[in-house]
Protein backbone atom coordinates (compact mmCIF):
# COMPACT_ATOMS: atom_id res chain seq x y z
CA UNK A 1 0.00 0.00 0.00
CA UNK A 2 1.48 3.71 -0.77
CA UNK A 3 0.67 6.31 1.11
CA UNK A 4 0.42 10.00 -0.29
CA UNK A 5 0.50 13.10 1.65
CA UNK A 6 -0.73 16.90 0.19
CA UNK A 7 1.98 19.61 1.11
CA UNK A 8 -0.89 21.76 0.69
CA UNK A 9 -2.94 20.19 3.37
CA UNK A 10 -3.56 18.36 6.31
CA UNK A 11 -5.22 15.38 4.38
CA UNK A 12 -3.29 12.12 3.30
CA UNK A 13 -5.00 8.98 1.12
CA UNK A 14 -3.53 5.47 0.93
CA UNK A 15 -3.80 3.32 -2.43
CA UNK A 16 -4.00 0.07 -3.05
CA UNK A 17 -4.47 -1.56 -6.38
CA UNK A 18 -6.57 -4.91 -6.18
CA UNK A 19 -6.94 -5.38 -9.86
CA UNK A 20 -4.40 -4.36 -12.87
CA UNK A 21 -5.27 -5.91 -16.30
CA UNK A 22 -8.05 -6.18 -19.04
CA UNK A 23 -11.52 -6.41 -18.99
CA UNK A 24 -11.46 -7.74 -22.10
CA UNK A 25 -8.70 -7.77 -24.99
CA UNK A 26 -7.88 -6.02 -27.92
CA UNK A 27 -11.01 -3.64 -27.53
CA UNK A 28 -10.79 0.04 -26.62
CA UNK A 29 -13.13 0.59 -23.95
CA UNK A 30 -14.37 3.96 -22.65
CA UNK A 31 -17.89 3.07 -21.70
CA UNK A 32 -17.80 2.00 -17.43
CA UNK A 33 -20.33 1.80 -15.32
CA UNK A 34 -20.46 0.86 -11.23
CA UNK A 35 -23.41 -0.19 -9.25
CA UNK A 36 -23.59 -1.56 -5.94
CA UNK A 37 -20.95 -5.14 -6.46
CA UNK A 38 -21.38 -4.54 -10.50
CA UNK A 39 -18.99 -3.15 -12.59
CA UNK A 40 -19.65 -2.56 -16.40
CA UNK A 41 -17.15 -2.08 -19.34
CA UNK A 42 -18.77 -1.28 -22.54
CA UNK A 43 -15.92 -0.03 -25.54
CA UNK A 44 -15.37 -0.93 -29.25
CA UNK A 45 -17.19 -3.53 -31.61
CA UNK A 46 -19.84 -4.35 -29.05
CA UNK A 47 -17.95 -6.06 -26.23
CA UNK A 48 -19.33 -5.66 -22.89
CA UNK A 49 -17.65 -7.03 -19.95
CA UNK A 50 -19.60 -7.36 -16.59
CA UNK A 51 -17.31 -7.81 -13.08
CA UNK A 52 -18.04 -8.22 -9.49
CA UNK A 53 -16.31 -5.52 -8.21
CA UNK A 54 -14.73 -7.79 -4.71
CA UNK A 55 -14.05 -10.67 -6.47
CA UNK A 56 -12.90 -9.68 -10.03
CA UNK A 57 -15.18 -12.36 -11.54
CA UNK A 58 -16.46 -11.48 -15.12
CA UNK A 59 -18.87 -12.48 -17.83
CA UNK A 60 -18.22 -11.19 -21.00
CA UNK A 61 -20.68 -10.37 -24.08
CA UNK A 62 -20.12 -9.39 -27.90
CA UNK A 63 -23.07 -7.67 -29.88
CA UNK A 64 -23.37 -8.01 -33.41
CA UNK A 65 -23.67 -4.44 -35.75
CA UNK A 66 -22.29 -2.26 -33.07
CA UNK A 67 -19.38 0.17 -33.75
CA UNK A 68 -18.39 1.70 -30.17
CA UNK A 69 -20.16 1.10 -26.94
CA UNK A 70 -19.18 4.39 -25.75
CA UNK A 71 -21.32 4.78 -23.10
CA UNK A 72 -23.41 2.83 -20.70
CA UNK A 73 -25.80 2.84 -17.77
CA UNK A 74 -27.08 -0.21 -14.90
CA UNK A 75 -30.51 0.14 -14.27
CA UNK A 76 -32.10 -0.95 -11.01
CA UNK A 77 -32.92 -3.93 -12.21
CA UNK A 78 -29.50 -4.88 -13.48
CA UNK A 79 -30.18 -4.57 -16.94
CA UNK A 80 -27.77 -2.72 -19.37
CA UNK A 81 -28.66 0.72 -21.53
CA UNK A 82 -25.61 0.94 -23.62
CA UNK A 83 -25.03 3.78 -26.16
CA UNK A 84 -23.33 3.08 -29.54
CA UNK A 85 -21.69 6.20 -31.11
CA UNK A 86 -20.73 6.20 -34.55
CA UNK A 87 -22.37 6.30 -37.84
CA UNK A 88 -25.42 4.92 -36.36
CA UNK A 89 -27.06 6.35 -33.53
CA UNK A 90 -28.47 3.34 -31.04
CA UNK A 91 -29.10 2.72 -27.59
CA UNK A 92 -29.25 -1.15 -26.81
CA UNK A 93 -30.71 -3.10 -23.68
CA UNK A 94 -29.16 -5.60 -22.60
CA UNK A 95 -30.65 -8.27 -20.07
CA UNK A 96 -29.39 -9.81 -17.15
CA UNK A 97 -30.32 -13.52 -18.92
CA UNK A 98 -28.24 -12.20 -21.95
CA UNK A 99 -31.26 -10.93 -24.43
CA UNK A 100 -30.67 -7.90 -25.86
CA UNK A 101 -32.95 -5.05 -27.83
CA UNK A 102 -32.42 -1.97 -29.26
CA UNK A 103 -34.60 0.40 -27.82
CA UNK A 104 -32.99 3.65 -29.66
CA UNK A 105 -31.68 3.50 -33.61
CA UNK A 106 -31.47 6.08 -35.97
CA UNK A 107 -28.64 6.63 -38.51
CA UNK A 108 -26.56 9.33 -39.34
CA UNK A 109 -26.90 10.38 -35.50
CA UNK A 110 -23.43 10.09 -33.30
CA UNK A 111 -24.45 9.57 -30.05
CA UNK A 112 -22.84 11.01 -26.81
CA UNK A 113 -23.79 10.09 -23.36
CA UNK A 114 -26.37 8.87 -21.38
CA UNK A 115 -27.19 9.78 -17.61
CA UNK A 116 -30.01 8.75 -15.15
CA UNK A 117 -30.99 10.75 -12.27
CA UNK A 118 -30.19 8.56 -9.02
CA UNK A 119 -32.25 5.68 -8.36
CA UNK A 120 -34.44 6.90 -11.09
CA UNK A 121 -36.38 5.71 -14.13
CA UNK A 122 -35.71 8.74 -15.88
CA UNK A 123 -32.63 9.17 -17.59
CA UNK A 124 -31.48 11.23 -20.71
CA UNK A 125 -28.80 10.58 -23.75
CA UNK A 126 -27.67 13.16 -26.20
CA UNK A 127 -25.57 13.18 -29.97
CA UNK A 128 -24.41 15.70 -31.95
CA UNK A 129 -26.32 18.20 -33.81
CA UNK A 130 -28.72 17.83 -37.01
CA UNK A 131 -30.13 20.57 -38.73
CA UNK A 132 -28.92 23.42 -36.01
CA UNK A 133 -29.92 21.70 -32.72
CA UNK A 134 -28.34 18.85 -30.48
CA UNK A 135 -29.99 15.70 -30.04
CA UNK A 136 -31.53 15.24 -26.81
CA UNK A 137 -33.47 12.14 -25.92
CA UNK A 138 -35.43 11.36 -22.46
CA UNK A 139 -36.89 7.98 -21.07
CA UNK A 140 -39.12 7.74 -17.96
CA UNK A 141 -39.45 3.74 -18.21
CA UNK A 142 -35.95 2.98 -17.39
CA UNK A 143 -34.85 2.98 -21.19
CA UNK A 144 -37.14 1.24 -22.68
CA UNK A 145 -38.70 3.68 -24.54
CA UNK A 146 -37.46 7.14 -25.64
CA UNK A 147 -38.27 10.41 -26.94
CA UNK A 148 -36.68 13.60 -28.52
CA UNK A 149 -36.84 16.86 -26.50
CA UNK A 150 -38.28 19.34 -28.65
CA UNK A 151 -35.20 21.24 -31.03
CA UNK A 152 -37.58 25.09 -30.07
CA UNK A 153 -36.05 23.91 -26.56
CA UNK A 154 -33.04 23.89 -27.07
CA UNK A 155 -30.23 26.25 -27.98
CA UNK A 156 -29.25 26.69 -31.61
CA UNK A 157 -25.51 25.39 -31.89
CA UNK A 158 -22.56 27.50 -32.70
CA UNK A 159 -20.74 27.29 -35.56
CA UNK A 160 -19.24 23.24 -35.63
CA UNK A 161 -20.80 23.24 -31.89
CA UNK A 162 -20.46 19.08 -31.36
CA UNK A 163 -20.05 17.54 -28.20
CA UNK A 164 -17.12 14.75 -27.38
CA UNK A 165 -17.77 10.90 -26.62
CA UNK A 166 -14.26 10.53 -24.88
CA UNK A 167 -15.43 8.76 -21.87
CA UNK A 168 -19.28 9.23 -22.20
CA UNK A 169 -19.30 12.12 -19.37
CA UNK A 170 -20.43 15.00 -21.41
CA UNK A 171 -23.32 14.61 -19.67
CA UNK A 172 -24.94 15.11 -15.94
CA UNK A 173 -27.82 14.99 -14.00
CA UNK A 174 -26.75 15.10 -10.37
CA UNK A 175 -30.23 15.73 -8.87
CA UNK A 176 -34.02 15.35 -9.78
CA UNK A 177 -35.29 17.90 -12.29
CA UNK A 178 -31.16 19.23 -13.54
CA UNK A 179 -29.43 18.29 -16.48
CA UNK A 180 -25.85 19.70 -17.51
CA UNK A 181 -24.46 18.52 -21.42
CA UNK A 182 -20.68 19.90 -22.37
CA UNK A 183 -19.66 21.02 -25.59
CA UNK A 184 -16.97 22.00 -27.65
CA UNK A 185 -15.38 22.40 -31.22
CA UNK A 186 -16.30 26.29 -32.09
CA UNK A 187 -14.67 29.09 -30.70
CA UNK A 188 -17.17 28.73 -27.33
CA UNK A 189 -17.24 25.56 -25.40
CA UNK A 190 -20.65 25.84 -23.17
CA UNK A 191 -22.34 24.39 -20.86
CA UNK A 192 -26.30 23.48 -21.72
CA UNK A 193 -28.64 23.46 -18.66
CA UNK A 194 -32.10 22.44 -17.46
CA UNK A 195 -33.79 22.60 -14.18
CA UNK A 196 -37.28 21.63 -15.30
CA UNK A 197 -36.77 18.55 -16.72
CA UNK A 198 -35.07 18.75 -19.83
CA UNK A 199 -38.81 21.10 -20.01
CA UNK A 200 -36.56 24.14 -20.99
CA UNK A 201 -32.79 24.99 -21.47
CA UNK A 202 -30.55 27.84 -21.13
CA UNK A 203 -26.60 27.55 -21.49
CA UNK A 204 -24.07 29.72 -19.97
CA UNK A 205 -20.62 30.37 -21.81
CA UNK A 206 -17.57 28.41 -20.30
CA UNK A 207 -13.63 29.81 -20.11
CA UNK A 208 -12.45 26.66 -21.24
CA UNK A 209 -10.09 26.55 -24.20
CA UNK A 210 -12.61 25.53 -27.56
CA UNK A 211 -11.97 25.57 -30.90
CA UNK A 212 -10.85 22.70 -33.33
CA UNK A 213 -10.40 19.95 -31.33
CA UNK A 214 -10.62 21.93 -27.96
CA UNK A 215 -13.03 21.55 -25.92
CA UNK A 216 -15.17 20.20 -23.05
CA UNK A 217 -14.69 16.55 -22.85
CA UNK A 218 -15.70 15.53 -19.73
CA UNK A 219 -18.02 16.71 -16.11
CA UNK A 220 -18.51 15.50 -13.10
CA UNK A 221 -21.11 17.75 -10.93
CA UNK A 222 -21.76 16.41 -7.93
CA UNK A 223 -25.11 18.51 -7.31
CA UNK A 224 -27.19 21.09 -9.36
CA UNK A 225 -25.21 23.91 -8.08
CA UNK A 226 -21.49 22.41 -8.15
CA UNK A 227 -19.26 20.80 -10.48
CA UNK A 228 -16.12 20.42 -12.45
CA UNK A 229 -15.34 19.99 -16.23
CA UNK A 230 -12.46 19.27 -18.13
CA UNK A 231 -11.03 18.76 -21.55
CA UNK A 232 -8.21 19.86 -23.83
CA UNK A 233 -7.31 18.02 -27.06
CA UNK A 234 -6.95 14.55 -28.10
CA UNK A 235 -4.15 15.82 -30.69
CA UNK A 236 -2.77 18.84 -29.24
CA UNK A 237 -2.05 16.92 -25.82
CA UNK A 238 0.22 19.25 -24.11
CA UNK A 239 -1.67 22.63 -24.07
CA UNK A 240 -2.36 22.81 -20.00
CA UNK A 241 -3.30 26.32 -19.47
CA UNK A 242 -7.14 26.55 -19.82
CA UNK A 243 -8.64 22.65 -19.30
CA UNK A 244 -9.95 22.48 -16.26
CA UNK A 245 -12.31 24.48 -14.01
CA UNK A 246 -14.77 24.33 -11.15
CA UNK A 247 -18.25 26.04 -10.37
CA UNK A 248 -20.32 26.19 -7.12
CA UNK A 249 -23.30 28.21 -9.05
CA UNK A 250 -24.01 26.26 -11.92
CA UNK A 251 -21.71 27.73 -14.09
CA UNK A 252 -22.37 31.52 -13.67
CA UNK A 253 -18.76 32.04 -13.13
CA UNK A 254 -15.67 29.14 -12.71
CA UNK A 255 -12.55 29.45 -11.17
CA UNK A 256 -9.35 27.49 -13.25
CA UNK A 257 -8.07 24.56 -11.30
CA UNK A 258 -5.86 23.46 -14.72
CA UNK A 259 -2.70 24.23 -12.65
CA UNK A 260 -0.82 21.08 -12.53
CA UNK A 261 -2.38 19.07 -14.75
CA UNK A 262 0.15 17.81 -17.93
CA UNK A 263 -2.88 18.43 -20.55
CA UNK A 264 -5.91 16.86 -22.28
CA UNK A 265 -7.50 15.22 -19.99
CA UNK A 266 -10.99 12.41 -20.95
CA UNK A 267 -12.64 12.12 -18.03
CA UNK A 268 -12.70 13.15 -14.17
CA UNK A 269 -14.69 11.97 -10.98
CA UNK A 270 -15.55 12.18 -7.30
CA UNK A 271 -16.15 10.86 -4.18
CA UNK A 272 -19.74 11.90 -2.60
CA UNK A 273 -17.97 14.59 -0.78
CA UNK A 274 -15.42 15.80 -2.95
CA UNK A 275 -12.57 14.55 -1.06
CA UNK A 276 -11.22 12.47 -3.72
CA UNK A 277 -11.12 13.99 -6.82
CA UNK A 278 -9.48 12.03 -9.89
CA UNK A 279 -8.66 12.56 -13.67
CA UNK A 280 -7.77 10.67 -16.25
CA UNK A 281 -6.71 10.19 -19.78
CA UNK A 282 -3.28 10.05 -22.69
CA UNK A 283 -0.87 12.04 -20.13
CA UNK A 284 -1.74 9.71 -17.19
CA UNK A 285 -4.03 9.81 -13.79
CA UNK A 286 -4.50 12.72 -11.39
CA UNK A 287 -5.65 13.16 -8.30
CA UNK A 288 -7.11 16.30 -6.10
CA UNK A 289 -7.78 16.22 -2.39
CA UNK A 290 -8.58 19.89 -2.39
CA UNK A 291 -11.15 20.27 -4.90
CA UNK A 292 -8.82 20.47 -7.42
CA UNK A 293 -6.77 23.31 -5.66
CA UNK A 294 -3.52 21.11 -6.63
CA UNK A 295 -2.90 17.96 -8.25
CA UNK A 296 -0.78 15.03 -7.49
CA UNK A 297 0.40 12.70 -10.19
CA UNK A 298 -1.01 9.41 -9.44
CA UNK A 299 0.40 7.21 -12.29
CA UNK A 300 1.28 7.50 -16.35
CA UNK A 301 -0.53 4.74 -16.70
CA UNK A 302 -3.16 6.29 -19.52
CA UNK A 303 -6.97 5.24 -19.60
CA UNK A 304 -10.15 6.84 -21.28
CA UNK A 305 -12.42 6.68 -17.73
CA UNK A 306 -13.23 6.67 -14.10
CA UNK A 307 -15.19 6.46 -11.08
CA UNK A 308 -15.21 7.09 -7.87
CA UNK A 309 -16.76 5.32 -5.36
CA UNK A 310 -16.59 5.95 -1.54
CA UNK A 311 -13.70 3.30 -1.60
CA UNK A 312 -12.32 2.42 -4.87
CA UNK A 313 -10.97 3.98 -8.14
CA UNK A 314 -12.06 2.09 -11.42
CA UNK A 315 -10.46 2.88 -14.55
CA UNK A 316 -10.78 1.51 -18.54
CA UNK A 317 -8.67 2.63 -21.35
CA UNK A 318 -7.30 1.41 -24.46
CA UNK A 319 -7.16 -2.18 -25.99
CA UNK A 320 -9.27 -3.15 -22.90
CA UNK A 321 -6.94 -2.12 -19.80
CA UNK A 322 -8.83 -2.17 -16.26
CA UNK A 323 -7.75 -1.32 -12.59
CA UNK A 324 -9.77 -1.24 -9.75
CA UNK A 325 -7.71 0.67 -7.07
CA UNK A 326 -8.50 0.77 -3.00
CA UNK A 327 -8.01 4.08 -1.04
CA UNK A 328 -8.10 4.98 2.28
CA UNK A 329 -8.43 8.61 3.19
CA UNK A 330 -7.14 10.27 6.39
């Protein structure tokens, strides 16, 4: 076990990896998922890898015609929602006895992210714009059916306004009733927001670096009021100055926390109290224990996602890599 102390403060957190490998092989996978002793890898060509979280033991599924299982969700019931982004847009179900069905398809629609209020039936998944307007999609059945929020509800997109399927986090909804979705690309990257659910939508202009292939790529809020996002660029990997930032009033103003970060970063998590804060993606895993006030280097090790539970760190990343990773704070 290694134990890592802040200069910065009074705070110090143990680690201890429990699990360094694949979940499965040969198959970029960004897609991950955790509830209660389930964890869920979703990534390229339709593989889908379910693991016990304490005992590492795994089942592993393939679905035919499916590009990039870029994102997924566990419902209550323990069934799968997983998103396919590519060419076509489609959000498949996939049973705990194995049976799947696709509950979402339409082509020419590159799908995003999908997020669920907690313990909730309602959930919402959202792809990049057609004809001037994102695509937004809700279910209230738990995924089994879903609709488009109307485009008059939404804001009209920026010039090459898309959003990023990195790690599948470019969406939020971290209570009842609020809905954050990231963007990126044109010369803004924003933030778009609902408090009605997904009824209306406002957005509210974001400091971080856009344009190209700049953008935001990733958010964690951990209520309506407070959260984090981050980003960068996949191909200009070095430019740390403007990637990361952090709101307590929904994004009315942010204060920069990129300070000590290497660069483009994919994804980044918490801990319910924001004592554990962790990024991740090409220039290696981060970690905050001051709300991102400094960073620590945690490894080089490079992977696409995370969570955070109230104990472990779960990562997935390229050709398939997994670690699940204990921590103690003190």
């Amino acid at each position: 076990m290694m134990t890592l102390v802040s200069c910065h403060t009074s705070k110090s957190i143990q680690f201890s990896t429990t699990f360094k490998g694949h979940s499965t092989i040969d198959s970029h996978s960004r897609g991950l998922a955790v509830k209660n002793d389930l964890i869920v890898v979703s990534g390229f060509v339709g593989n889908v890898s379910k693991i016990n979280k304490n005992t590492q033991s795994k089942s592993h599924f393939v679905l035919d015609s499916i590009e990039d299982f870029r994102d997924v969700h566990i419902n209550k019931d323990g069934a799968l929602l997983l998103v396919n982004s590519g060419n076509y847009g489609k959000i498949v179900k996939l049973f705990p006895n194995g049976d799947s069905k696709i509950v979402f398809n339409q082509d020419h629609v590159f799908l995003n992210g999908i997020s669920f209020y907690k313990d909730s039936e309602i959930g919402f998944a959202y792809g990049d714009p057609i004809d001037s307007v994102f695509t937004v999609l809700k279910t209230v059945d738990s995924g089994a059916h879903w609709s488009k929020i109307d485009a008059n509800a939404l804001p009209i997109i920026l010039s090459k306004e898309a959003g990023f399927a990195a790690s599948g986090t470019g969406i939020q909804t971290p209570e009842e009733n609020s809905i954050y979705i990231g963007t990126g690309i044109s010369d803004t990257a924003r933030i778009f927001r609902s408090f009605d659910n997904g009824l209306t939508w406002d957005y509210k202009n974001t400091p971080m670096k856009s344009g190209g292939s700049f953008g935001i790529y990733s958010m964690f809020f951990k209520s309506a009021a407070e959260g984090f996002i981050i980003g960068g660029s996949y191909l200009e990997t070095k430019y740390n100055k403007n990637i990361c930032f952090y709101t307590k009033n929904k994004g009315k103003r942010w204060r920069n926390i990129s300070l000590g970060l290497p660069g483009y970063m994919s994804c980044i998590h918490g801990n319910e109290d924001l004592s554990l804060l962790v990024t991740t993606g090409r220039n290696g895993t981060y970690y905050s224990l001051d709300k991102g006030n400094t960073w620590k280097l945690k490894s080089l090790t490079p992977y696409y996602s995370c969570i955070v539970t109230h104990s472990k760190i779960i990562f997935s990343g390229k050709n398939g890599t997994f670690e699940i990773i204990d921590y103690v704070l003190n």
